[in-house]
PDB file of N, CA and C in Angstrom:
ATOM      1  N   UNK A   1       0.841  -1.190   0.000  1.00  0.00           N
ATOM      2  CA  UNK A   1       0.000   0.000   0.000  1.00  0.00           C
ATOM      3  C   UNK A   1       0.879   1.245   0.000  1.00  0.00           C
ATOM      4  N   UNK A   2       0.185   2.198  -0.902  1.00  0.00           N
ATOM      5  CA  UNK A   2       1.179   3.700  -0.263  1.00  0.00           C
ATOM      6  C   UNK A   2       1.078   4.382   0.645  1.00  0.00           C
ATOM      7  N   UNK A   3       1.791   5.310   1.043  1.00  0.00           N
ATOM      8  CA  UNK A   3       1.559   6.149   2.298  1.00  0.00           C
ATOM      9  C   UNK A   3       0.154   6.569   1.961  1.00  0.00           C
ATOM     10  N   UNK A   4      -0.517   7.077   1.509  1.00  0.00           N
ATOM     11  CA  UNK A   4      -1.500   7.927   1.389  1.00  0.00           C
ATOM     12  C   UNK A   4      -2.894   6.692   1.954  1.00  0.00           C
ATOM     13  N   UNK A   5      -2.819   5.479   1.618  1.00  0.00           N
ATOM     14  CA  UNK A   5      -3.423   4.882   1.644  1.00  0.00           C
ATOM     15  C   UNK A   5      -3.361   4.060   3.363  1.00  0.00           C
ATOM     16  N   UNK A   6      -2.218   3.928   3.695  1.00  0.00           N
ATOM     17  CA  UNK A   6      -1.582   3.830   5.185  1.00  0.00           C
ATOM     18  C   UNK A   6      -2.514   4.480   5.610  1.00  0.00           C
ATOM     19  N   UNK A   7      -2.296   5.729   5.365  1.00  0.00           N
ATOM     20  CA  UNK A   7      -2.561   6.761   6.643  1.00  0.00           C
ATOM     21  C   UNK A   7      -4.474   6.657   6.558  1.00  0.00           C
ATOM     22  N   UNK A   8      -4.798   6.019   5.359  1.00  0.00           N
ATOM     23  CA  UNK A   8      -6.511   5.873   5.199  1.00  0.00           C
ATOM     24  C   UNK A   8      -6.685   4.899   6.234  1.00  0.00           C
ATOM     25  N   UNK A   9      -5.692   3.562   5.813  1.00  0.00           N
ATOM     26  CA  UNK A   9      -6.315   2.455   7.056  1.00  0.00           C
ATOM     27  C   UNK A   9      -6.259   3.015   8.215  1.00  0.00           C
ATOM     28  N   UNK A  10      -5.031   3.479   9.030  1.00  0.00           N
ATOM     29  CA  UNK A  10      -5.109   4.191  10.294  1.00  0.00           C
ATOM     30  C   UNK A  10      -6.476   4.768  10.735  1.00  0.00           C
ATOM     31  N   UNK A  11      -6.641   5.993   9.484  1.00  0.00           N
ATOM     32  CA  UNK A  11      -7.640   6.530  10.254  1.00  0.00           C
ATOM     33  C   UNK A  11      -8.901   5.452  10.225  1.00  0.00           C
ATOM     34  N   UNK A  12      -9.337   5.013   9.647  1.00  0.00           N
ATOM     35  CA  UNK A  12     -10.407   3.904   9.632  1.00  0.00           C
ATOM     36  C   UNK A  12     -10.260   3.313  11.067  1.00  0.00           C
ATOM     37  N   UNK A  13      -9.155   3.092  11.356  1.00  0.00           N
ATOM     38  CA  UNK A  13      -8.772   1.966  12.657  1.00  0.00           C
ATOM     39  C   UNK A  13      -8.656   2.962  13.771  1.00  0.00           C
ATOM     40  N   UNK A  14      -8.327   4.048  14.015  1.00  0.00           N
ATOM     41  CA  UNK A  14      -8.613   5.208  14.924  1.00  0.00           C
ATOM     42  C   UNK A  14     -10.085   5.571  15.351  1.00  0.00           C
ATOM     43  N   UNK A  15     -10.452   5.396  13.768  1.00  0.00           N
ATOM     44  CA  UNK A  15     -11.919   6.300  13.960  1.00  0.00           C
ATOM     45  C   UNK A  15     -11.453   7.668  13.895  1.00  0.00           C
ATOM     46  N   UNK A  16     -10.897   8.099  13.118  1.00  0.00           N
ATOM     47  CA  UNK A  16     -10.854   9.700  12.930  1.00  0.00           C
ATOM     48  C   UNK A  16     -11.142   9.985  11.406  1.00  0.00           C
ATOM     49  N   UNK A  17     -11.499  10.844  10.890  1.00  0.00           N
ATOM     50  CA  UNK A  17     -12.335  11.502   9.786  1.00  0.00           C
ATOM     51  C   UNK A  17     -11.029  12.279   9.019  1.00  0.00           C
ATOM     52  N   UNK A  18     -10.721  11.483   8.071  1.00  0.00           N
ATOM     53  CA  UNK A  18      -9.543  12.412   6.841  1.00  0.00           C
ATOM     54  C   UNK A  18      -9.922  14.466   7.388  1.00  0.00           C
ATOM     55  N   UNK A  19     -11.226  14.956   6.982  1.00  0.00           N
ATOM     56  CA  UNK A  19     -11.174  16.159   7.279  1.00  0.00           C
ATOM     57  C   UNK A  19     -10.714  16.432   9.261  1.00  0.00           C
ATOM     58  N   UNK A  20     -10.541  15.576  10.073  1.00  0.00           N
ATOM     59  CA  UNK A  20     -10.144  15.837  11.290  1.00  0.00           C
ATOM     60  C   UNK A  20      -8.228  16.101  11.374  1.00  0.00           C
ATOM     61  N   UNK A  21      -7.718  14.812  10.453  1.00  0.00           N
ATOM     62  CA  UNK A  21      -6.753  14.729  10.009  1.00  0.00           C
ATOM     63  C   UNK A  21      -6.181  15.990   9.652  1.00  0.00           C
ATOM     64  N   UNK A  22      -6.731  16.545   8.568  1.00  0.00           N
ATOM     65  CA  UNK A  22      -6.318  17.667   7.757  1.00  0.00           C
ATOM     66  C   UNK A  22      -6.357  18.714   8.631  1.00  0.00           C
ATOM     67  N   UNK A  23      -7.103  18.913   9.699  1.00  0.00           N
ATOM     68  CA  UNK A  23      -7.017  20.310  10.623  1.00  0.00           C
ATOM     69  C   UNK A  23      -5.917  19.954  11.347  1.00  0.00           C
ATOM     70  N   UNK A  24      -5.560  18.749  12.181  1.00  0.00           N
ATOM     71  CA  UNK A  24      -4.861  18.755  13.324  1.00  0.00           C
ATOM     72  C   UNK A  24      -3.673  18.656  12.608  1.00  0.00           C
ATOM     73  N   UNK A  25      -2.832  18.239  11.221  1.00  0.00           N
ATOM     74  CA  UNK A  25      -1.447  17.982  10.361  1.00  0.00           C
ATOM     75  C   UNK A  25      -1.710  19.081   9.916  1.00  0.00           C
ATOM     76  N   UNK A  26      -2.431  20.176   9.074  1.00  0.00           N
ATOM     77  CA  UNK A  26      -2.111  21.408   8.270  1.00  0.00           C
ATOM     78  C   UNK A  26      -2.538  20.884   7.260  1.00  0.00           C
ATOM     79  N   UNK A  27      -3.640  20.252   6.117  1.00  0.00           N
ATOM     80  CA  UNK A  27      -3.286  19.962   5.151  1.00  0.00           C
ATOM     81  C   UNK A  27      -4.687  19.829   4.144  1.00  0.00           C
ATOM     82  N   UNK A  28      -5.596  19.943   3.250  1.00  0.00           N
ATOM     83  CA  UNK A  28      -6.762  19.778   2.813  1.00  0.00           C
ATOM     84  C   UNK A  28      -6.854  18.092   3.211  1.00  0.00           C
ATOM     85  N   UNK A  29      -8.290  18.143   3.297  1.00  0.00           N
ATOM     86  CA  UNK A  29      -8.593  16.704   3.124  1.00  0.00           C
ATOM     87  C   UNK A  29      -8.697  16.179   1.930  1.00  0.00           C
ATOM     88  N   UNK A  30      -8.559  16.810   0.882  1.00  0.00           N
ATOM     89  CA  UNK A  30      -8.903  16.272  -0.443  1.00  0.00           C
ATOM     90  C   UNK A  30      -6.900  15.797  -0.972  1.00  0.00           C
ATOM     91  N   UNK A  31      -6.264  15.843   0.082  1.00  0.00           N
ATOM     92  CA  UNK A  31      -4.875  15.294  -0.058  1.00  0.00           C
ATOM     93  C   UNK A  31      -4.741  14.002   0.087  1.00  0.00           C
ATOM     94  N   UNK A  32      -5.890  13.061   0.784  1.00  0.00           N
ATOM     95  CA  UNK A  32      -5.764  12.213   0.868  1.00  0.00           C
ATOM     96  C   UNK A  32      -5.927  11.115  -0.499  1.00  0.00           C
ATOM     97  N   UNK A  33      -7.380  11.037  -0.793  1.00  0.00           N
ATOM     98  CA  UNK A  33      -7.704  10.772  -2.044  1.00  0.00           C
ATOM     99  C   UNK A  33      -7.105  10.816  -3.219  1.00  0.00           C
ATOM    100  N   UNK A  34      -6.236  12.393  -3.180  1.00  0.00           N
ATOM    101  CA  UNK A  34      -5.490  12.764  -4.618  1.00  0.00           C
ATOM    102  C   UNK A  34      -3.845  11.991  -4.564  1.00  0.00           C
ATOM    103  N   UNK A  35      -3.372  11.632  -3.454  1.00  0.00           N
ATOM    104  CA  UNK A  35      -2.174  11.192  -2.729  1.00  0.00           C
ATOM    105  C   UNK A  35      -2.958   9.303  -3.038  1.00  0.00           C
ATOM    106  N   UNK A  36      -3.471   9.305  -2.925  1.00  0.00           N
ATOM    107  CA  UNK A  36      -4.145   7.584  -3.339  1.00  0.00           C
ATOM    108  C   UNK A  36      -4.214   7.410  -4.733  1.00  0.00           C
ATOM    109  N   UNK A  37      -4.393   8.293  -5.635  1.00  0.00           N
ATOM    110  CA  UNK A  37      -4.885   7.925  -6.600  1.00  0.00           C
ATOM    111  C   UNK A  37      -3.130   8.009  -7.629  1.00  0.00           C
ATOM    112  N   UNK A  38      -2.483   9.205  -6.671  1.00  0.00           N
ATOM    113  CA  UNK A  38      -1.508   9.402  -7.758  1.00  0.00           C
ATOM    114  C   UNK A  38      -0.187   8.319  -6.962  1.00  0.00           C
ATOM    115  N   UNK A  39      -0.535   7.495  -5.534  1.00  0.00           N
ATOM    116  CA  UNK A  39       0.346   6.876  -5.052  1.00  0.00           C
ATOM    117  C   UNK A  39       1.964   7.416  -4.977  1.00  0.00           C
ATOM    118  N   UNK A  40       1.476   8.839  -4.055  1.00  0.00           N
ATOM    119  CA  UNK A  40       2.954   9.658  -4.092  1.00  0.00           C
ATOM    120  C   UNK A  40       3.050   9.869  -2.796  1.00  0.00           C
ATOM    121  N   UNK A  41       3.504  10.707  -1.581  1.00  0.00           N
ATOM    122  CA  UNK A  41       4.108  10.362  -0.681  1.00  0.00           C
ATOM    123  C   UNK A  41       3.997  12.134  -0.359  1.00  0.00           C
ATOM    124  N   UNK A  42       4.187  12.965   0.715  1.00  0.00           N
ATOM    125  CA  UNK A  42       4.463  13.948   1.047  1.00  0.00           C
ATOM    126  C   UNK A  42       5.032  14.162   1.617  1.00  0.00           C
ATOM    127  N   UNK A  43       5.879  15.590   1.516  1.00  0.00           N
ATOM    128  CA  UNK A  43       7.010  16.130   1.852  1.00  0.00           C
ATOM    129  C   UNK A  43       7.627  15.859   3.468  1.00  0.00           C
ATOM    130  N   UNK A  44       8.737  15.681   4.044  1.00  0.00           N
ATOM    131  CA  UNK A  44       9.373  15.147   5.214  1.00  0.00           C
ATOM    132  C   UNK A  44       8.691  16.057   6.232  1.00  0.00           C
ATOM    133  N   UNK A  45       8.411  16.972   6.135  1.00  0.00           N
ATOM    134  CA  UNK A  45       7.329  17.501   7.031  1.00  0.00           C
ATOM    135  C   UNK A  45       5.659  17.097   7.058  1.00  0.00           C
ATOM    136  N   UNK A  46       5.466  17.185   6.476  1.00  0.00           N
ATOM    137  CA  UNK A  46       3.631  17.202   6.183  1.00  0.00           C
ATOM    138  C   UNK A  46       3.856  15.672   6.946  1.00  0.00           C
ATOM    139  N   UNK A  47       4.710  14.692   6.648  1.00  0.00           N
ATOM    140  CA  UNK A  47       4.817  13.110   6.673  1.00  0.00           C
ATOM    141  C   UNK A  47       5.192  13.202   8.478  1.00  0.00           C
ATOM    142  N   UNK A  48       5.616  13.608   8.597  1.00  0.00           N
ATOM    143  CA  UNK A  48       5.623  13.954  10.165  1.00  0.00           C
ATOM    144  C   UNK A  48       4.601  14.275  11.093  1.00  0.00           C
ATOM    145  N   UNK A  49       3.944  15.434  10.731  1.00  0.00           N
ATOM    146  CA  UNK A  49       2.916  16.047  11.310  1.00  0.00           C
ATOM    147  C   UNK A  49       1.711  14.725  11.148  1.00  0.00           C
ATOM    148  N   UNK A  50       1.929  14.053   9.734  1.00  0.00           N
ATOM    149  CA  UNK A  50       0.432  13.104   9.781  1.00  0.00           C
ATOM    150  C   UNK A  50       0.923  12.337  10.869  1.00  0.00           C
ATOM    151  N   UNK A  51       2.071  11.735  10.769  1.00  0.00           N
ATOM    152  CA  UNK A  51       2.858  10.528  12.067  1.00  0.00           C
ATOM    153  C   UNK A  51       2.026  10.978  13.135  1.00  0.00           C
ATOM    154  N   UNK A  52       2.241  12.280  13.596  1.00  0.00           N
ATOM    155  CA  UNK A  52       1.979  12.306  15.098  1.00  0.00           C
ATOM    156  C   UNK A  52       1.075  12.473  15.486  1.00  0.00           C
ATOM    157  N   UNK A  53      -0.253  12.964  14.488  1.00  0.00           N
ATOM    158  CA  UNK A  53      -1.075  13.105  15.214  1.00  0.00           C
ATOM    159  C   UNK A  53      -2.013  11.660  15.131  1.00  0.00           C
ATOM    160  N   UNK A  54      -1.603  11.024  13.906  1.00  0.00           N
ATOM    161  CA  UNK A  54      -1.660   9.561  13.724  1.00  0.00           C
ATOM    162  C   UNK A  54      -1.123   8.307  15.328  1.00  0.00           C
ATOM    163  N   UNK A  55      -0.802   8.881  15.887  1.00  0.00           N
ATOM    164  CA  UNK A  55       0.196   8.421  16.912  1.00  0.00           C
ATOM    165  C   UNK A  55       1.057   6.563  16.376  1.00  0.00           C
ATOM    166  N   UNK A  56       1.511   7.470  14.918  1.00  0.00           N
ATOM    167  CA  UNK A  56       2.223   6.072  14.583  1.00  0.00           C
ATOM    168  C   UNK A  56       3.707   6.468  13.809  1.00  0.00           C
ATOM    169  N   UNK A  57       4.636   5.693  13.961  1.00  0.00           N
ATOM    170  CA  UNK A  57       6.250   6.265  12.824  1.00  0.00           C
ATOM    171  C   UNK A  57       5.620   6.579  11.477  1.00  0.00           C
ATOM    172  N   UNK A  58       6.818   7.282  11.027  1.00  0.00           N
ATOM    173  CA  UNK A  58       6.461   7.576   9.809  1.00  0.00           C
ATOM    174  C   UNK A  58       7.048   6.118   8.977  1.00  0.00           C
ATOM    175  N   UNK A  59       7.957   5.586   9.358  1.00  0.00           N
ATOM    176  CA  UNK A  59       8.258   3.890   8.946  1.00  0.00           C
ATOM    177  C   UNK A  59       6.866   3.465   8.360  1.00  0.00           C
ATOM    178  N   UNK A  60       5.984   3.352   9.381  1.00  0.00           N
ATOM    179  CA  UNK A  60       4.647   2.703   9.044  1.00  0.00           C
ATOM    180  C   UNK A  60       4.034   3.323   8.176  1.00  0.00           C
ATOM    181  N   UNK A  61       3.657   4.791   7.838  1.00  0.00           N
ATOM    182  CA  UNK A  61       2.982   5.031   7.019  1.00  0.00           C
ATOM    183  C   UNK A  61       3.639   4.869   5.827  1.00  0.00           C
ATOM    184  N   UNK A  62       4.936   4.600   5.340  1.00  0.00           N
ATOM    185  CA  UNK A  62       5.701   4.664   4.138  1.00  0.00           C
ATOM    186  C   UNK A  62       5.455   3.290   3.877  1.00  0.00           C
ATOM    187  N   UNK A  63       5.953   2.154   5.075  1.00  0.00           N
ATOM    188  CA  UNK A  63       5.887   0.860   4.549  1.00  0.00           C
ATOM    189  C   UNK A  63       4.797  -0.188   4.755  1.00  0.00           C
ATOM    190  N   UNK A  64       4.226   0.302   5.752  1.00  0.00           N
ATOM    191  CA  UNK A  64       3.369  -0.465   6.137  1.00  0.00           C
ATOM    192  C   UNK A  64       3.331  -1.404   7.019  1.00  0.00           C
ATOM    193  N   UNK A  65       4.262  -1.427   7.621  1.00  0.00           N
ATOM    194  CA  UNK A  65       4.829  -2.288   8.324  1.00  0.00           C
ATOM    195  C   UNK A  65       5.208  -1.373   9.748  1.00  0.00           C
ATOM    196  N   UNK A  66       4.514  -2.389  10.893  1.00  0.00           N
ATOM    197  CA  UNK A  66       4.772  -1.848  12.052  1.00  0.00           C
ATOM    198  C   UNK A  66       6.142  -2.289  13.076  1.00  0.00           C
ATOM    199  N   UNK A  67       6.704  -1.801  13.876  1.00  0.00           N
ATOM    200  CA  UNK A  67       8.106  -1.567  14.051  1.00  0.00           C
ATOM    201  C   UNK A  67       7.841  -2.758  15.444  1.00  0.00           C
ATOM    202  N   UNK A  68       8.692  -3.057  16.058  1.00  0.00           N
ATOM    203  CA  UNK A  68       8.790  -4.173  17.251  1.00  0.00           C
ATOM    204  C   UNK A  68       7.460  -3.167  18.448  1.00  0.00           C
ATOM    205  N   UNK A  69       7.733  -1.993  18.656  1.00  0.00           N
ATOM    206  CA  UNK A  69       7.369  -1.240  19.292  1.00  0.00           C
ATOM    207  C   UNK A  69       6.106  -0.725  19.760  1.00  0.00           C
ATOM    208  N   UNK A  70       5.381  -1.274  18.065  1.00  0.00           N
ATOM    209  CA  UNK A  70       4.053  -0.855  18.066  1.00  0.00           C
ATOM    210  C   UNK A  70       3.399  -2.348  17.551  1.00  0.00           C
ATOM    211  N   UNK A  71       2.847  -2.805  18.594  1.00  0.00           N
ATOM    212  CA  UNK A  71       2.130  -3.991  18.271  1.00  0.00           C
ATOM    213  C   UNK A  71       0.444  -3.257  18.488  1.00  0.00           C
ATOM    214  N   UNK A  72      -0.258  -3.983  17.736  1.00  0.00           N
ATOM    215  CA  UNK A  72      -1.605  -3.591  18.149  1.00  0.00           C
ATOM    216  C   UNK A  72      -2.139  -3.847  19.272  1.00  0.00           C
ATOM    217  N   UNK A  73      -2.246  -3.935  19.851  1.00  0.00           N
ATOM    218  CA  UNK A  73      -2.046  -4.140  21.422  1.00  0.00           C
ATOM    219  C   UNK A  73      -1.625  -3.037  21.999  1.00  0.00           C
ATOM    220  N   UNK A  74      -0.765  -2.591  21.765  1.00  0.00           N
ATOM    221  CA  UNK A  74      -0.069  -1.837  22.670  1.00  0.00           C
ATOM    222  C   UNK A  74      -0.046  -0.026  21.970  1.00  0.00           C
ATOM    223  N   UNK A  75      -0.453  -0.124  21.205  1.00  0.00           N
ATOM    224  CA  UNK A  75      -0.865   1.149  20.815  1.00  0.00           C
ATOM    225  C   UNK A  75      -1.988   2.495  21.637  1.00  0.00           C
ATOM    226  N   UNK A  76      -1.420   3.024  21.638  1.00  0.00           N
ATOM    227  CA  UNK A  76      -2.640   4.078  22.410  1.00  0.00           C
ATOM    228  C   UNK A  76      -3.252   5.403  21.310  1.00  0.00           C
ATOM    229  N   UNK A  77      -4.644   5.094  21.411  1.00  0.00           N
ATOM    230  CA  UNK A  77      -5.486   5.722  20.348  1.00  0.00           C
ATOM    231  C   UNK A  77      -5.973   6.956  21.040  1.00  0.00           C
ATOM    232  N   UNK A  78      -5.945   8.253  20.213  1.00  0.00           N
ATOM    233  CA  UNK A  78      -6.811   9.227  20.623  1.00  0.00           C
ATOM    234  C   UNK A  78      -7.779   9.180  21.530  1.00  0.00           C
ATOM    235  N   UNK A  79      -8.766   7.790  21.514  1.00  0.00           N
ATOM    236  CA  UNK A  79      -9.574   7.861  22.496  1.00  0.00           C
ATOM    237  C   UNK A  79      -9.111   7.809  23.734  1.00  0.00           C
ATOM    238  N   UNK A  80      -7.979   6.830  24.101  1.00  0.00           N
ATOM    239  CA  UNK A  80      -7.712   6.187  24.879  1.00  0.00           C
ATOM    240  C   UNK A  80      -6.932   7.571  25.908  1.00  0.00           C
ATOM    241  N   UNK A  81      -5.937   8.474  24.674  1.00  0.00           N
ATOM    242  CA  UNK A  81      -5.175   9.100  25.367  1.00  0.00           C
ATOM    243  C   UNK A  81      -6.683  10.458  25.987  1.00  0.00           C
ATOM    244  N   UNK A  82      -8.081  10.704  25.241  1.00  0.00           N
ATOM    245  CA  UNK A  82      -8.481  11.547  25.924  1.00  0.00           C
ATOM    246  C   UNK A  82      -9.663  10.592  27.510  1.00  0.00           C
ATOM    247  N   UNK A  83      -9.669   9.636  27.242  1.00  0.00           N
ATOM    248  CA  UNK A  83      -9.876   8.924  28.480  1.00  0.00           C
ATOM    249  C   UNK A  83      -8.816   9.706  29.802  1.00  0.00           C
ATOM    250  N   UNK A  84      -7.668   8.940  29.255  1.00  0.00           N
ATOM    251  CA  UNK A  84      -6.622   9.724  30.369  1.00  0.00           C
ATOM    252  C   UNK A  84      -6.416  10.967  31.014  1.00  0.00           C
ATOM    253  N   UNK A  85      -6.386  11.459  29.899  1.00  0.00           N
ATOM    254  CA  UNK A  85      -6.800  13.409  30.542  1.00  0.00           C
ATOM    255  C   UNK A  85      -8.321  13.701  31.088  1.00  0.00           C
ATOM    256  N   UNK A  86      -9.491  12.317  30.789  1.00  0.00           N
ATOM    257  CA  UNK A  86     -10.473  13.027  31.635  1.00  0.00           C
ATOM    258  C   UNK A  86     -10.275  12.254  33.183  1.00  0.00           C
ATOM    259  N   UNK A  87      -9.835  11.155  32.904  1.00  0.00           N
ATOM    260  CA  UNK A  87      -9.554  10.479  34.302  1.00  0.00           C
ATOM    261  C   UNK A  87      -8.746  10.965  35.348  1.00  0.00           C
ATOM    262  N   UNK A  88      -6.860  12.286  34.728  1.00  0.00           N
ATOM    263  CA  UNK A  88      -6.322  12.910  35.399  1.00  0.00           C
ATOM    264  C   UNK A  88      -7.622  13.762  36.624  1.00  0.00           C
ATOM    265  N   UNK A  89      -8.535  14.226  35.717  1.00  0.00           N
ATOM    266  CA  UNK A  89      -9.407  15.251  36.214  1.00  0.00           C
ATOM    267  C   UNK A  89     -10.070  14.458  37.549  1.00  0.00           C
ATOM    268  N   UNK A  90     -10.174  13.693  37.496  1.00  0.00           N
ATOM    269  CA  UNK A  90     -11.357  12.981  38.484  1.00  0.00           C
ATOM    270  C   UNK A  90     -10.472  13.029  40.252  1.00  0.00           C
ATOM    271  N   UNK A  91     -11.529  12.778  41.005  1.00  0.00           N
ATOM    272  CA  UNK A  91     -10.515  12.759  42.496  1.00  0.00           C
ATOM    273  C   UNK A  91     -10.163  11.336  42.695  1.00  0.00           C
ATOM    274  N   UNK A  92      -9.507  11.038  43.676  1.00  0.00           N
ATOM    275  CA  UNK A  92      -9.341   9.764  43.967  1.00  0.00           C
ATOM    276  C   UNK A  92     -10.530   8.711  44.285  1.00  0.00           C
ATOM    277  N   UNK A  93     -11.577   9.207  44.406  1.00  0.00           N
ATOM    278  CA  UNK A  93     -12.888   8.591  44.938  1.00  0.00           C
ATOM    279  C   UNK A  93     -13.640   7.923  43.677  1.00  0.00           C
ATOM    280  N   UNK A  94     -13.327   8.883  42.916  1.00  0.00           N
ATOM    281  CA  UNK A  94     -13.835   8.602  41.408  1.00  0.00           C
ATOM    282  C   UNK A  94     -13.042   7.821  40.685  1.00  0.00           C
ATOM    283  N   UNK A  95     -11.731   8.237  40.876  1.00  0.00           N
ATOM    284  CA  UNK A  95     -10.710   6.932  39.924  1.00  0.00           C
ATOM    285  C   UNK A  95     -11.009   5.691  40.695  1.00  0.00           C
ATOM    286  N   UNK A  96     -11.319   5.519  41.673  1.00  0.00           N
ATOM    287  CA  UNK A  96     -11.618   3.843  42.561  1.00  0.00           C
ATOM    288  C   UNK A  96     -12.517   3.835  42.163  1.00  0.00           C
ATOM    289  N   UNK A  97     -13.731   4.301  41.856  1.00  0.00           N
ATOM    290  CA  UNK A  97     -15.050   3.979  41.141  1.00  0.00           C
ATOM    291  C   UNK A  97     -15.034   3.666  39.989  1.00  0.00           C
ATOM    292  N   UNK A  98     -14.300   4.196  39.220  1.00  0.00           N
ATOM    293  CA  UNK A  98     -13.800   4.200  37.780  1.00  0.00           C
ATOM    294  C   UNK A  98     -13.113   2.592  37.558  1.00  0.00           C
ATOM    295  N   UNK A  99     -12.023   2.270  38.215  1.00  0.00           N
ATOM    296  CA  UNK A  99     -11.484   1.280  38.326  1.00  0.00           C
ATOM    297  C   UNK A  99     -12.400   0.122  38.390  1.00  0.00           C
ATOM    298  N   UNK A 100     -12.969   0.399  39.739  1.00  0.00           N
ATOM    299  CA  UNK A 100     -14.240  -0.867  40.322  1.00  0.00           C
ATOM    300  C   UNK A 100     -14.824  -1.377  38.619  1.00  0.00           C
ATOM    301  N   UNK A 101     -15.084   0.016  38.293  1.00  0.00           N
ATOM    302  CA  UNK A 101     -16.516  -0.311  37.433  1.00  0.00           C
ATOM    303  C   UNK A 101     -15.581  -1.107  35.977  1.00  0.00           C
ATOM    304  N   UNK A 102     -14.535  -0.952  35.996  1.00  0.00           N
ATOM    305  CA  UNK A 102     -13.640  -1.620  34.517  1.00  0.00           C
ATOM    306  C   UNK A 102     -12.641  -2.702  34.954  1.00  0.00           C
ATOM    307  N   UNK A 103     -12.907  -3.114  36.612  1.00  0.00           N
ATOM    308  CA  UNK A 103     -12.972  -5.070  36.792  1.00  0.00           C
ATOM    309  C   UNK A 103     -14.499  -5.152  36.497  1.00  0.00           C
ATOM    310  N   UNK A 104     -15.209  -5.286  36.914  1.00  0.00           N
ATOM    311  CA  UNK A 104     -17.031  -5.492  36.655  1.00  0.00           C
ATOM    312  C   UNK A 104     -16.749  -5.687  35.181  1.00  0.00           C
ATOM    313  N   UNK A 105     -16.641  -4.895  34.407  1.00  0.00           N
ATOM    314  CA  UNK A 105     -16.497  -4.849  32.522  1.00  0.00           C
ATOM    315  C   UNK A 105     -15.380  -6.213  32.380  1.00  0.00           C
ATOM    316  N   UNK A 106     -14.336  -6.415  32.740  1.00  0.00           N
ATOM    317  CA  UNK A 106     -13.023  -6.820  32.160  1.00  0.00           C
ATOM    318  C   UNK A 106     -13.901  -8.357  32.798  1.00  0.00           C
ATOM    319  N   UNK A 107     -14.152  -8.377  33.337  1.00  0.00           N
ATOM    320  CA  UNK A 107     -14.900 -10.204  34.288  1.00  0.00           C
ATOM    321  C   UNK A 107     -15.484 -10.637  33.039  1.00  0.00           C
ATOM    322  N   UNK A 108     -16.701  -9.533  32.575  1.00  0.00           N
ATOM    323  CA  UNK A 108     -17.826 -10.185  31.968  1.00  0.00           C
ATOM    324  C   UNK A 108     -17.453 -10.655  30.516  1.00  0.00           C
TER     325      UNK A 108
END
């Protein structure tokens, strides 16, 4: 696959929206599609900015291929990382509630 097309599965597998993409990297959304069709690659910057907010190497989006580092498993997704920042927020009373309630989930 090419980069352009990488960075399609990602977002599919994120759950994020090519036009979400394009605000948070700098870039039209219609880059994606036109980058698929012409199977070309963008500049060492733009390819960066998609990496990170992608939260994946740019290795992967070029080859497709994920590094020892990033197993699926062990990846942490946008959702996951804004879970975390709402959970920072909570008091300790609430993170033990929080917890309780995701053994109850993890059992069933």
């Amino acid at each position: 696959m090419s980069f352009w097309e990488n960075v399609d599965s990602e977002l599919k597998f994120i759950g994020m929206e090519r036009k979400e993409l394009g605000k948070i990297a700098g870039f039209p959304e219609s880059y994606i599609s036109k980058g698929i069709t012409r199977k070309s690659c963008p500049n060492a910057d733009l390819a960066l900015r998609i990496a990170k907010a992608l939260n994946v190497s740019i290795e992967y989006l070029v080859t497709g291929k994920k590094g020892e580092e990033q197993s699926e498993t062990g990846r942490v997704t946008p959702q996951i990382v804004q879970l975390i920042t709402k959970l920072n927020k909570f008091s300790s009373k609430q993170k033990q509630i929080f917890f309780d309630l995701a053994e109850v989930i993890d059992k069933n």
